[in-house]
Protein backbone atom coordinates (compact mmCIF):
# COMPACT_ATOMS: atom_id res chain seq x y z
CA UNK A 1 116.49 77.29 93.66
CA UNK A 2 112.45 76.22 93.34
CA UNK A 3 110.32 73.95 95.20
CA UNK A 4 109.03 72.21 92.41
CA UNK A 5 111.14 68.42 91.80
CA UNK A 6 110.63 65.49 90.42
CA UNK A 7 109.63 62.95 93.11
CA UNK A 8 109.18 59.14 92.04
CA UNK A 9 108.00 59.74 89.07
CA UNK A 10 106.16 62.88 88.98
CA UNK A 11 106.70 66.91 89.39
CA UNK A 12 105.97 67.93 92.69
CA UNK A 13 105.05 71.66 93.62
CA UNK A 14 106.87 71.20 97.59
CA UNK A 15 104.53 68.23 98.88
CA UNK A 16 101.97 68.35 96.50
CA UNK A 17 101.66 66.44 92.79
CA UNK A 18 101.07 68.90 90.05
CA UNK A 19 99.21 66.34 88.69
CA UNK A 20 96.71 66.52 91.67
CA UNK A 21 96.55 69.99 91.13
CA UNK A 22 95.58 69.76 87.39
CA UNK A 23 92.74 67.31 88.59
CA UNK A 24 91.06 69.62 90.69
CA UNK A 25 91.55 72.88 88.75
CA UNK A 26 91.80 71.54 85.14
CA UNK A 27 94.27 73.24 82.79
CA UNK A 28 95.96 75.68 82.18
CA UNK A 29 96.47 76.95 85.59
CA UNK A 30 99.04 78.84 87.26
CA UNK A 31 101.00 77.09 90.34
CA UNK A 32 102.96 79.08 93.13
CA UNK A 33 105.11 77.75 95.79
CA UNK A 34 104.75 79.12 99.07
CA UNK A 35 108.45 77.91 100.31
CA UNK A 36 110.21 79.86 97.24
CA UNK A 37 108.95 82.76 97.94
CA UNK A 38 110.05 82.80 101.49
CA UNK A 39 113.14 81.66 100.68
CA UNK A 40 113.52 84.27 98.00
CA UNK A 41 112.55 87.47 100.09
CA UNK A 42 115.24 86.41 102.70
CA UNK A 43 118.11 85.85 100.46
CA UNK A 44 117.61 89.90 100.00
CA UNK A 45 116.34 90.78 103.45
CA UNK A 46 119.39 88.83 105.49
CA UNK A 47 121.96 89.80 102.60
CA UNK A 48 121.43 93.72 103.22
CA UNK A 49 122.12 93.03 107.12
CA UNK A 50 123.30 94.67 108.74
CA UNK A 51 122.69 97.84 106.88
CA UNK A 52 119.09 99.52 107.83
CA UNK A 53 117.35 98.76 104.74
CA UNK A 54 113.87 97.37 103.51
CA UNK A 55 112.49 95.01 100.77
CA UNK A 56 110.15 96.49 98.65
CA UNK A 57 108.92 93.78 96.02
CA UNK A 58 107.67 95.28 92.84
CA UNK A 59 103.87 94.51 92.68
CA UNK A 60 104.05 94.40 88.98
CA UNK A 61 105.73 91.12 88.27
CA UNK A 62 102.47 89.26 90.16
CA UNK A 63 100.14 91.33 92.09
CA UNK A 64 97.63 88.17 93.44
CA UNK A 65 96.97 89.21 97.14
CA UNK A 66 97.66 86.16 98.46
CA UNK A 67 101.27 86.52 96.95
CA UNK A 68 101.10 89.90 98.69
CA UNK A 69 99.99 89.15 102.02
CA UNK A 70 102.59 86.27 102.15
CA UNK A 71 105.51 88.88 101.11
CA UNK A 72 103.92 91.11 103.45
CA UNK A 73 103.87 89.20 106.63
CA UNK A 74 107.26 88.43 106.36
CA UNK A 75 108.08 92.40 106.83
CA UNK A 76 107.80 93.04 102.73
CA UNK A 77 106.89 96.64 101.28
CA UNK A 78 105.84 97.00 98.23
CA UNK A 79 106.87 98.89 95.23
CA UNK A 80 103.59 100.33 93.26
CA UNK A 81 102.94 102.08 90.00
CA UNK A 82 99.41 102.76 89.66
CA UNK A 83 96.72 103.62 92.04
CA UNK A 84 95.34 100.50 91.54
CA UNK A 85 98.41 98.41 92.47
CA UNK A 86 98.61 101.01 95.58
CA UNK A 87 94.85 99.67 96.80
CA UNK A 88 95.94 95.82 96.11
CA UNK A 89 98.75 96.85 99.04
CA UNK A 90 96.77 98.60 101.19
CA UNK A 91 94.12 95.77 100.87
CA UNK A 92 96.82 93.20 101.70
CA UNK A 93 97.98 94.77 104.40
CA UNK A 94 100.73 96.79 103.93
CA UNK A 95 101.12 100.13 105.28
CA UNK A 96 101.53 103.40 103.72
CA UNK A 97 104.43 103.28 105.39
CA UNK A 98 105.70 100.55 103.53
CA UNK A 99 105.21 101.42 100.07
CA UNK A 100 106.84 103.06 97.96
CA UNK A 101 104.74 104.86 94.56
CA UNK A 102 107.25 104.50 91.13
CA UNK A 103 105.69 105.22 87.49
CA UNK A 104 106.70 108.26 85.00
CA UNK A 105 102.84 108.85 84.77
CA UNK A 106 101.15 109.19 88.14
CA UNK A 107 98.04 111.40 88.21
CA UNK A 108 97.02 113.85 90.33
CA UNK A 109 93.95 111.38 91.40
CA UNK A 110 96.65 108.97 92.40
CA UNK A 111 98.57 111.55 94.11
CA UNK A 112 95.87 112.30 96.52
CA UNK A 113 94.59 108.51 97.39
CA UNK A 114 98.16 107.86 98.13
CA UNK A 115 98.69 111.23 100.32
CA UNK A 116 95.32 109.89 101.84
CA UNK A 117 96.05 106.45 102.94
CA UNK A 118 99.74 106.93 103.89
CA UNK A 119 102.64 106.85 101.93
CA UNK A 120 106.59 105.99 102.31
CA UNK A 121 107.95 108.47 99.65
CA UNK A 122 106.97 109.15 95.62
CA UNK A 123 109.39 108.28 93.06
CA UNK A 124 109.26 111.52 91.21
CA UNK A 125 110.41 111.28 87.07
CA UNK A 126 110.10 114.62 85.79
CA UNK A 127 109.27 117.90 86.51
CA UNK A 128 106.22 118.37 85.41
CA UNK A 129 105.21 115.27 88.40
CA UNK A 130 107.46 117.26 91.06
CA UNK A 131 105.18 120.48 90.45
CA UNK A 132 101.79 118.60 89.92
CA UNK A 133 102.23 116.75 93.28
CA UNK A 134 103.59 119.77 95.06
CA UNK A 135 100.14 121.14 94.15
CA UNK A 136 98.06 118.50 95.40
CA UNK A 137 99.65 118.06 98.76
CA UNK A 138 99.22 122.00 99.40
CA UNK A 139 95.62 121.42 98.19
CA UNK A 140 95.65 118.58 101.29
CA UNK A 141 97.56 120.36 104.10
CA UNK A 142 100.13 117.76 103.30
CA UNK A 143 103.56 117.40 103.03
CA UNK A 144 104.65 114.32 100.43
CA UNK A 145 107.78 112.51 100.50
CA UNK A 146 110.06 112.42 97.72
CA UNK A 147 113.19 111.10 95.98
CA UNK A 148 113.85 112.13 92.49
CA UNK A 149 114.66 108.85 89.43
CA UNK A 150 117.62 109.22 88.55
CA UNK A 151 118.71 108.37 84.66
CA UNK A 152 122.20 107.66 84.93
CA UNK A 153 122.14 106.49 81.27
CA UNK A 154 123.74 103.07 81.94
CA UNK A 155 123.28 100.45 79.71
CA UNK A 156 121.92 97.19 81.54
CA UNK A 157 122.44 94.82 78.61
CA UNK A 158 119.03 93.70 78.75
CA UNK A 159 116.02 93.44 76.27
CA UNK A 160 115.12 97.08 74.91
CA UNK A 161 111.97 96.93 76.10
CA UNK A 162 112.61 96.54 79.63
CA UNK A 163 115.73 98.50 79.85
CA UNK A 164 115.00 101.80 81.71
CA UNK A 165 118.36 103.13 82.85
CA UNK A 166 119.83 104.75 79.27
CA UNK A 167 119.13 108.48 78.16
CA UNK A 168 116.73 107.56 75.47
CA UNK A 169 114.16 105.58 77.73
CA UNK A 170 111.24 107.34 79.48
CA UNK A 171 111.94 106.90 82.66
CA UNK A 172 113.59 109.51 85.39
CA UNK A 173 115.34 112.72 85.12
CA UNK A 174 118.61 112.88 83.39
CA UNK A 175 121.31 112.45 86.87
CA UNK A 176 123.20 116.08 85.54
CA UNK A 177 120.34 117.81 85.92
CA UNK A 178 119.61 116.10 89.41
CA UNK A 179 121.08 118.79 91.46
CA UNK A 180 118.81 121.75 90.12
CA UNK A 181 115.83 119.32 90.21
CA UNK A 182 116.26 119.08 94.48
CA UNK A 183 116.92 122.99 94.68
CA UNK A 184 113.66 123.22 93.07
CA UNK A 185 112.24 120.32 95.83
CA UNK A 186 113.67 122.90 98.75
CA UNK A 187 111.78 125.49 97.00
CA UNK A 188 108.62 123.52 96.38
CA UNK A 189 105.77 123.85 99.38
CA UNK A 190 104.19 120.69 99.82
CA UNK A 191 107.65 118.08 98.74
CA UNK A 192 110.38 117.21 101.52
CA UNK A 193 113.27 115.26 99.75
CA UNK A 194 114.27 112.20 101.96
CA UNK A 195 116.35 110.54 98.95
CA UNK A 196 117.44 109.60 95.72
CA UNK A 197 116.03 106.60 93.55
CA UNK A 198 117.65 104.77 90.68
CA UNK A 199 116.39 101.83 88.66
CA UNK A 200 118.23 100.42 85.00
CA UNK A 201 116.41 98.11 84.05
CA UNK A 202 115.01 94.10 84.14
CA UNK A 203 116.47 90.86 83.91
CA UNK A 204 120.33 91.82 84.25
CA UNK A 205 122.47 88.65 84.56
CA UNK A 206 125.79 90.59 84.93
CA UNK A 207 126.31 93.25 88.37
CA UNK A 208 128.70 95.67 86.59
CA UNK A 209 125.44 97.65 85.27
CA UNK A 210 124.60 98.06 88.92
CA UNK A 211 127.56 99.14 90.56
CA UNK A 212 128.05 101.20 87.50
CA UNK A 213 125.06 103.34 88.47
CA UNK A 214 125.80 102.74 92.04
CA UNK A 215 129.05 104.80 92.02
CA UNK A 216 127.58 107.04 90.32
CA UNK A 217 124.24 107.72 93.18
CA UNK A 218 127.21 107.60 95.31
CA UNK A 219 128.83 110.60 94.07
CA UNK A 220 125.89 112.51 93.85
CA UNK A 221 124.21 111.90 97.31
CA UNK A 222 127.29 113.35 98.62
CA UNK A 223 126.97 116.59 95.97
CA UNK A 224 123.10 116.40 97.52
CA UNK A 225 124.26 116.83 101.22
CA UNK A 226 127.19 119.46 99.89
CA UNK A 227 123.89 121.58 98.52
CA UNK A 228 122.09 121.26 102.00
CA UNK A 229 119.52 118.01 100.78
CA UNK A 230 118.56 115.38 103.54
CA UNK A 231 119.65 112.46 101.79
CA UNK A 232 118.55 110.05 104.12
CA UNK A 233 117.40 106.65 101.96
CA UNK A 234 118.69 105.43 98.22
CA UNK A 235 115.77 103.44 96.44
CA UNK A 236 118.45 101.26 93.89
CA UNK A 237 115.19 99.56 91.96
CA UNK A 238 114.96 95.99 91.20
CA UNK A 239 115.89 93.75 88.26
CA UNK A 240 118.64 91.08 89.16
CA UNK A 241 117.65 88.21 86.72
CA UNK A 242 116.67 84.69 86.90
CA UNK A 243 117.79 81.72 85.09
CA UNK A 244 115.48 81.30 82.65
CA UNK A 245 116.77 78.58 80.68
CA UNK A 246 118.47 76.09 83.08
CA UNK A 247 121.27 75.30 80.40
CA UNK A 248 123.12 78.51 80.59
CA UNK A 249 124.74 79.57 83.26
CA UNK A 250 123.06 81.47 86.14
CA UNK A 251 122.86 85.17 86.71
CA UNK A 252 124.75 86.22 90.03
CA UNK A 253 122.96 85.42 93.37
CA UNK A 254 121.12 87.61 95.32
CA UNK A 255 123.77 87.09 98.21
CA UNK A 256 126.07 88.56 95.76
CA UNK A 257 124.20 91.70 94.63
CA UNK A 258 123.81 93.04 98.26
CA UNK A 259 127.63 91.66 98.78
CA UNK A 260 128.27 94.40 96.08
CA UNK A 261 125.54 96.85 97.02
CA UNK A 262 127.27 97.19 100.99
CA UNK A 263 130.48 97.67 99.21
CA UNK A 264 130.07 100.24 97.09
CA UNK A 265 127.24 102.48 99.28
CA UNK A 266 127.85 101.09 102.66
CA UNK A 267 129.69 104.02 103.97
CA UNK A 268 126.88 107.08 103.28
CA UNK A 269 125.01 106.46 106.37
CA UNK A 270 121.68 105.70 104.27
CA UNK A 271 118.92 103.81 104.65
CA UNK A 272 119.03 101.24 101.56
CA UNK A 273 116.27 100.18 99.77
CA UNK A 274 115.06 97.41 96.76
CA UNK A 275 112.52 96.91 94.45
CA UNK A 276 113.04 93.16 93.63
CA UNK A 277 110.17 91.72 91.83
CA UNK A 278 110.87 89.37 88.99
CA UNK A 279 113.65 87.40 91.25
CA UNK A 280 111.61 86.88 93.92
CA UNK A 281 108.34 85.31 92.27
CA UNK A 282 109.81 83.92 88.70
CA UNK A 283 110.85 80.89 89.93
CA UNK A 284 108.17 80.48 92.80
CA UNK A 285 106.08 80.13 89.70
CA UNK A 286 104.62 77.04 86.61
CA UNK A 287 102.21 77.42 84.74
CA UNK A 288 101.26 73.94 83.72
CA UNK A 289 99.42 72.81 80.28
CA UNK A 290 97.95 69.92 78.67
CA UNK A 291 98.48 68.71 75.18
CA UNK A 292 95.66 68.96 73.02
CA UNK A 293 97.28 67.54 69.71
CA UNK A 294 100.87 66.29 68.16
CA UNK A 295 100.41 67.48 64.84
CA UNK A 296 102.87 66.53 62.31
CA UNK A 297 103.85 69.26 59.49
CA UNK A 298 105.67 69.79 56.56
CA UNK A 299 109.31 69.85 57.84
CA UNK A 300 108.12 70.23 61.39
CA UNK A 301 105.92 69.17 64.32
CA UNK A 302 103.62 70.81 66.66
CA UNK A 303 102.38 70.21 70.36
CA UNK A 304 99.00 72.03 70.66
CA UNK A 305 98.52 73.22 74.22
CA UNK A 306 95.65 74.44 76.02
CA UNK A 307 97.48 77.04 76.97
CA UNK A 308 98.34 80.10 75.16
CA UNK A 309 100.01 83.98 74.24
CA UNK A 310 96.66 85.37 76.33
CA UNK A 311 97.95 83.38 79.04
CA UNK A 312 101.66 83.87 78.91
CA UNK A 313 102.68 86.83 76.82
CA UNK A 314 106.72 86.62 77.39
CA UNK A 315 107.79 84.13 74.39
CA UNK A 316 105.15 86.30 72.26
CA UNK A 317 106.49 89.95 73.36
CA UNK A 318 109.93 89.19 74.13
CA UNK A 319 110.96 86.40 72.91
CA UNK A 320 111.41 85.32 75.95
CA UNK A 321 112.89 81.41 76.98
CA UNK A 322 111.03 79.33 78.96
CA UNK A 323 111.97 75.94 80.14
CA UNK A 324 109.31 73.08 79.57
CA UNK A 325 109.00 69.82 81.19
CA UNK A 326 106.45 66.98 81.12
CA UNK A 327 104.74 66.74 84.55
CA UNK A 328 105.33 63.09 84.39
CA UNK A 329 109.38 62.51 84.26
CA UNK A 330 111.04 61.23 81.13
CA UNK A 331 112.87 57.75 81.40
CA UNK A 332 116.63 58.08 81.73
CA UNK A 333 117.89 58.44 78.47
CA UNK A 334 114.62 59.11 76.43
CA UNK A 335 114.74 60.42 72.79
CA UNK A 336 114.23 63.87 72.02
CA UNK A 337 112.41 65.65 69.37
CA UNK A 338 111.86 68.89 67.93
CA UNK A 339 108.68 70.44 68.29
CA UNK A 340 107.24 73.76 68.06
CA UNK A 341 105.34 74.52 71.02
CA UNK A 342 102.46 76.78 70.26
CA UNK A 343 98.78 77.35 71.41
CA UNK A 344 95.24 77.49 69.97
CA UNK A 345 95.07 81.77 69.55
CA UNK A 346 94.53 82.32 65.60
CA UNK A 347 98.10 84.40 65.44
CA UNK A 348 101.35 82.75 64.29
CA UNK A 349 102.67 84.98 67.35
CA UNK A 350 100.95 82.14 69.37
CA UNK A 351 104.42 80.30 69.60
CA UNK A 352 105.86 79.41 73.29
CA UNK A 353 109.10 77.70 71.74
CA UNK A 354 110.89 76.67 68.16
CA UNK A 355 111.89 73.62 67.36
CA UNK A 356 112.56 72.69 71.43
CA UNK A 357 113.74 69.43 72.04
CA UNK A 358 111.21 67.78 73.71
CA UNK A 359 111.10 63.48 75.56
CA UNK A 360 108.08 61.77 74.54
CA UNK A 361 104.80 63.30 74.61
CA UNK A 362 101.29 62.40 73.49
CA UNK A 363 97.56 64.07 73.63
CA UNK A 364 96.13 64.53 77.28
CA UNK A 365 100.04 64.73 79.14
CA UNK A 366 100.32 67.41 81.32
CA UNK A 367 103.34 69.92 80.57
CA UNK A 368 104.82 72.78 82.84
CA UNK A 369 106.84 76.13 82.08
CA UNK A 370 109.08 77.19 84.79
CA UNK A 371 110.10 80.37 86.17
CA UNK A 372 106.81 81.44 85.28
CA UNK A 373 105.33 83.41 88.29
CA UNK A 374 106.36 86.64 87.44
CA UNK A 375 104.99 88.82 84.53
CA UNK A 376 103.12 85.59 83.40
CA UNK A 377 99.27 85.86 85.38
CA UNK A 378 99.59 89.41 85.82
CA UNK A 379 100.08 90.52 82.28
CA UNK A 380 97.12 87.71 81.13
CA UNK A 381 94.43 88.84 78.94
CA UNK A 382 90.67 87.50 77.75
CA UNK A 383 92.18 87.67 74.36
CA UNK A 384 90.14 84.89 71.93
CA UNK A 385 87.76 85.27 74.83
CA UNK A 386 89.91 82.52 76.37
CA UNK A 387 89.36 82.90 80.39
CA UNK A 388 91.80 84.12 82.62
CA UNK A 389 93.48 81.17 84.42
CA UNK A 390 93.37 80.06 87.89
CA UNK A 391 96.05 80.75 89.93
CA UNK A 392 97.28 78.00 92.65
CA UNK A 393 99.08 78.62 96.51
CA UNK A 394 101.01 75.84 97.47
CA UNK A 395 102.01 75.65 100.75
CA UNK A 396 103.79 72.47 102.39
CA UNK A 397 100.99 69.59 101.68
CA UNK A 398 97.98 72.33 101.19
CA UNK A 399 96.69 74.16 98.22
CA UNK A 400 94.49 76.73 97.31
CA UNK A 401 93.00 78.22 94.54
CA UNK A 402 93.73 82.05 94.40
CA UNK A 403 91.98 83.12 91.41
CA UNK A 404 89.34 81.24 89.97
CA UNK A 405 88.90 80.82 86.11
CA UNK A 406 85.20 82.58 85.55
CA UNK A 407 82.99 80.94 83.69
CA UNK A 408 81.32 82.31 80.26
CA UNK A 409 78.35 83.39 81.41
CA UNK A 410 80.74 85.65 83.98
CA UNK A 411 82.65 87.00 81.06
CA UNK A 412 79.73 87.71 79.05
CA UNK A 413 77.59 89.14 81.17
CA UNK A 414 80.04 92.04 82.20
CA UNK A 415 79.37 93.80 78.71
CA UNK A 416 76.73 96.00 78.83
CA UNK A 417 73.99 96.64 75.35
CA UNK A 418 73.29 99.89 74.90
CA UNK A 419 69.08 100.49 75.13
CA UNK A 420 68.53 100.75 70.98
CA UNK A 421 69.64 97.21 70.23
């Protein structure tokens, strides 16, 4: 469920016309709704009750502080893998007790501003990390809190490139060698264990990947506390999906994840924690477009947006689905036709959509993709030196503009000429 419906007419983000938006702004911009987001977090949050547990939303899918300090205030920690995601939290608000540091390549730089401003535990990936951090904390006088990634070499059935739980991805330490890994930890000065940490990968539509790796994090915590380990939290990761293309039937519900998650790890006495990102801020998310051109082809016809791959990367790097609607609501029964949807970047890769039906549209109409607030902003480039897009906080009958588009003369005037020319 979103906040953004057609009301007499038009496409409302909660109480406010998109169309309103687009005329204070201009396009493209980015639109987030305030309401969805709330009502996201607490699907998880209330679901996990009553099990001691805490929401940590994965910064990566959209890391805009006002997104953060809204997550935040309603008792959100955040799931960070960089030290520059780490000082977005900490600027938001969030405690070091609340966040949680993930990544296969932290550095030893990173180590120490996190061990510095307060961290909840390190998601450790290899060995090499375990040692390297074990040295910086002694280096500190500190102690750093740790659970070891598990690979439990599942296979999520999701797109190879963001499926992270099989034996040939990069991420965490193969789960048979998990055991010798936390007798190393309890030989390590500077690392206290406090618990194991899982994640398979993004956009799964089906649970049985989950539980699959669940059972298995079952069986070893209790190995772990057989050995003498403090297993005292599981981190299970994020990556429930989202119904991306409203045609096709919906991935499970949050309520029905933690249903599953209580079931099969409710009885270990654990603290439980998730790293939900994409679910809670895809669909709190459009980014809206104008048409620049129809353009009729040989065989086929383009719309022309202002908007393009710099601005949303997913149809270009994953061919990913996104649904797109005219701001302005078809009539009942309005003809379809095929266009391609693409942008003005000089690449062919500049294609949003093939041949997608599409009501009719003309030059200067406003368009919107859903289910576009997470990995769509955040993963924006300058490409074509095309300028980043605004980004939009709806919140009832109020909006704000939460990143403003820089001018030219901004982008410009951040390179530097070197004194000979």
């Amino acid at each position: 469920m979103d906040h953004f419906l057609y009301r007499d007419g038009a496409l409302y983000a909660e109480d406010v016309a998109v169309a309103e938006i687009a005329a204070a702004v201009g396009t493209p911009f980015y639109v987030y709704s305030t309401a969805t987001l709330t009502r996201h977090f607490r699907l998880f949050d209330e679901g996990l009750a009553p099990l001691p547990h805490l929401v940590c939303y994965a910064m990566k899918a959209n890391s805009n502080q006002a997104i953060l300090k809204t997550l935040a205030a309603l008792g959100a920690g955040m799931d960070v893998v960089s030290g520059g995601e780490y000082q977005r939290a900490k600027a938001a608000g969030v405690p070091g007790e609340r966040i949680v540091f993930s990544g296969v390549g932290k550095t030893k730089d990173e180590m120490r501003m996190a061990l510095e401003g307060g961290i909840r535990q390190f998601n450790v990936e290899s060995e090499p990390e375990l040692r390297a951090l074990s040295e910086v904390a002694v280096s500190m006088g500190a102690v750093a809190p740790v659970t070891v990634r598990v690979n439990p070499d599942v296979d999520a059935k999701t797109h190879a490139k963001i499926a992270t739980g099989k034996k040939e991805n990069k991420f965490g330490i193969p789960i048979a060698r998990a055991r010798e890994v936390y007798a190393e930890i309890a030989a390590l000065p500077g690392v206290h264990a406090v618990g194991l940490d899982v994640h398979i990968g993004s956009q799964l539509t089906d649970l049985q990947p989950f539980e699959d790796a669940y059972i298995l994090v079952a069986e070893l915590t209790r190995q772990l506390r057989a050995d003498g380990h403090s297993i005292d939290r599981l981190d299970l990761g994020g990556g429930l999906g989202i119904p991306y293309e409203r045609s096709n039937s919906a991935p499970p519900l949050p309520t029905d994840y933690c249903e599953m998650v209580k079931r099969v790890l409710g009885d270990l006495d654990v603290e439980i924690e998730i790293e939900p990102g994409r679910l809670i801020v895809g669909n709190a998310g459009l980014l809206v477009s104008a048409v620049t051109y129809v353009k009729s082809g040989e065989g086929r016809d383009f719309l022309i947006l202002d908007s393009a791959m710099n601005d949303l990367i997913r149809p270009a790097m994953y061919d990913a689905w996104h649904d797109i609607v005219p701001v302005i609501e078809p009539a009942a029964g309005a003809a379809m036709h095929p266009f391609d949807v693409v942008g003005p970047v000089c690449e062919s890769g500049d294609t949003f959509a093939r041949q997608r039906p599409m009501p009719p549209v003309k030059a200067g109409d406003l368009v919107a993709f859903r289910s576009a607030g997470a990995y769509g902003a955040v993963m924006a480039s300058e490409y074509n030196t095309r300028p980043l897009i605004p980004e939009v906080l709806v919140h009832g009958d109020h909006f704000a503009v939460i990143r403003k588009r820089p001018t030219f003369d901004e982008m410009i005037e951040r390179d530097t000429i070197p004194e000979w020319l």
